[in-house]
Protein backbone atom coordinates (compact mmCIF):
# COMPACT_ATOMS: atom_id res chain seq x y z
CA UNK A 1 97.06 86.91 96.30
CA UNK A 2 98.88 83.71 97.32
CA UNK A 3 95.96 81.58 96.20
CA UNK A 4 95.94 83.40 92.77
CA UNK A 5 99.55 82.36 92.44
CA UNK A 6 99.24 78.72 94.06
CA UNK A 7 96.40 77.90 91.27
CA UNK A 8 99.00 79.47 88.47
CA UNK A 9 101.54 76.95 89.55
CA UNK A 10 104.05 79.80 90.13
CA UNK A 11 105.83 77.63 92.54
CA UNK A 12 106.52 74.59 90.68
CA UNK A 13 107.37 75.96 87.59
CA UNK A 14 109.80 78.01 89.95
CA UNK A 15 111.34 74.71 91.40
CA UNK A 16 111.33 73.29 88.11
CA UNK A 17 113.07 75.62 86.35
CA UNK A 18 115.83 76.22 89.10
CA UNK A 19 116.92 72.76 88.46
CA UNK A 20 118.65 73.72 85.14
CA UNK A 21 120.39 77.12 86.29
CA UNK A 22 123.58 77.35 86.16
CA UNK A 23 125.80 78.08 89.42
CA UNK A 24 126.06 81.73 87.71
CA UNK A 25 122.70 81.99 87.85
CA UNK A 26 122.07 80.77 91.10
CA UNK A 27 124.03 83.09 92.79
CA UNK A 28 122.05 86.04 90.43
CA UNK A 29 119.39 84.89 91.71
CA UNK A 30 120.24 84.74 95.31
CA UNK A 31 121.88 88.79 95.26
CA UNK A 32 118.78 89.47 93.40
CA UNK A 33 116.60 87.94 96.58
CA UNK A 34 118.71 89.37 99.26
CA UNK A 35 118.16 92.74 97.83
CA UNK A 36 114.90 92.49 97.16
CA UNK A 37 114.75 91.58 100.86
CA UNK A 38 116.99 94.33 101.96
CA UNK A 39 114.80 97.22 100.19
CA UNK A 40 111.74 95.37 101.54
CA UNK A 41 113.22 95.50 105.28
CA UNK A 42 114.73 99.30 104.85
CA UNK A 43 112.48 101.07 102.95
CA UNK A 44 108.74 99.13 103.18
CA UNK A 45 108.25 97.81 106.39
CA UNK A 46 108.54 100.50 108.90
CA UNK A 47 111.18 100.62 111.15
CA UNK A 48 112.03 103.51 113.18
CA UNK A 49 115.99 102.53 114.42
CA UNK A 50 116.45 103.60 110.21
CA UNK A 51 114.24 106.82 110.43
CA UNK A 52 111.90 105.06 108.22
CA UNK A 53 108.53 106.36 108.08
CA UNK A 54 106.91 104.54 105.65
């Protein structure tokens, strides 16, 4: 999946892009990343100190 992303240029059009955000948007961005992380770390990956059993 990575390679399908690298050849779209996903990346770069990312970096790009982020250089005309705003600070607003920035920090959007970053909340939306942490919890994106967060539900990725508590609900996807197993972990059984959270009683996860996924």
């Amino acid at each position: 999946m990575n390679k399908y992303f690298y050849t779209l240029g996903l990346r770069r059009a990312a970096e790009k892009s982020y250089e005309v955000y705003s600070e607003e948007s920035i920090e959007a961005l970053k909340w939306f990343a942490s919890d994106v992380n967060a539900y990725i770390e508590d609900i996807i990956i197993p972990n059984p100190s959270n009683g996860s059993n996924n």
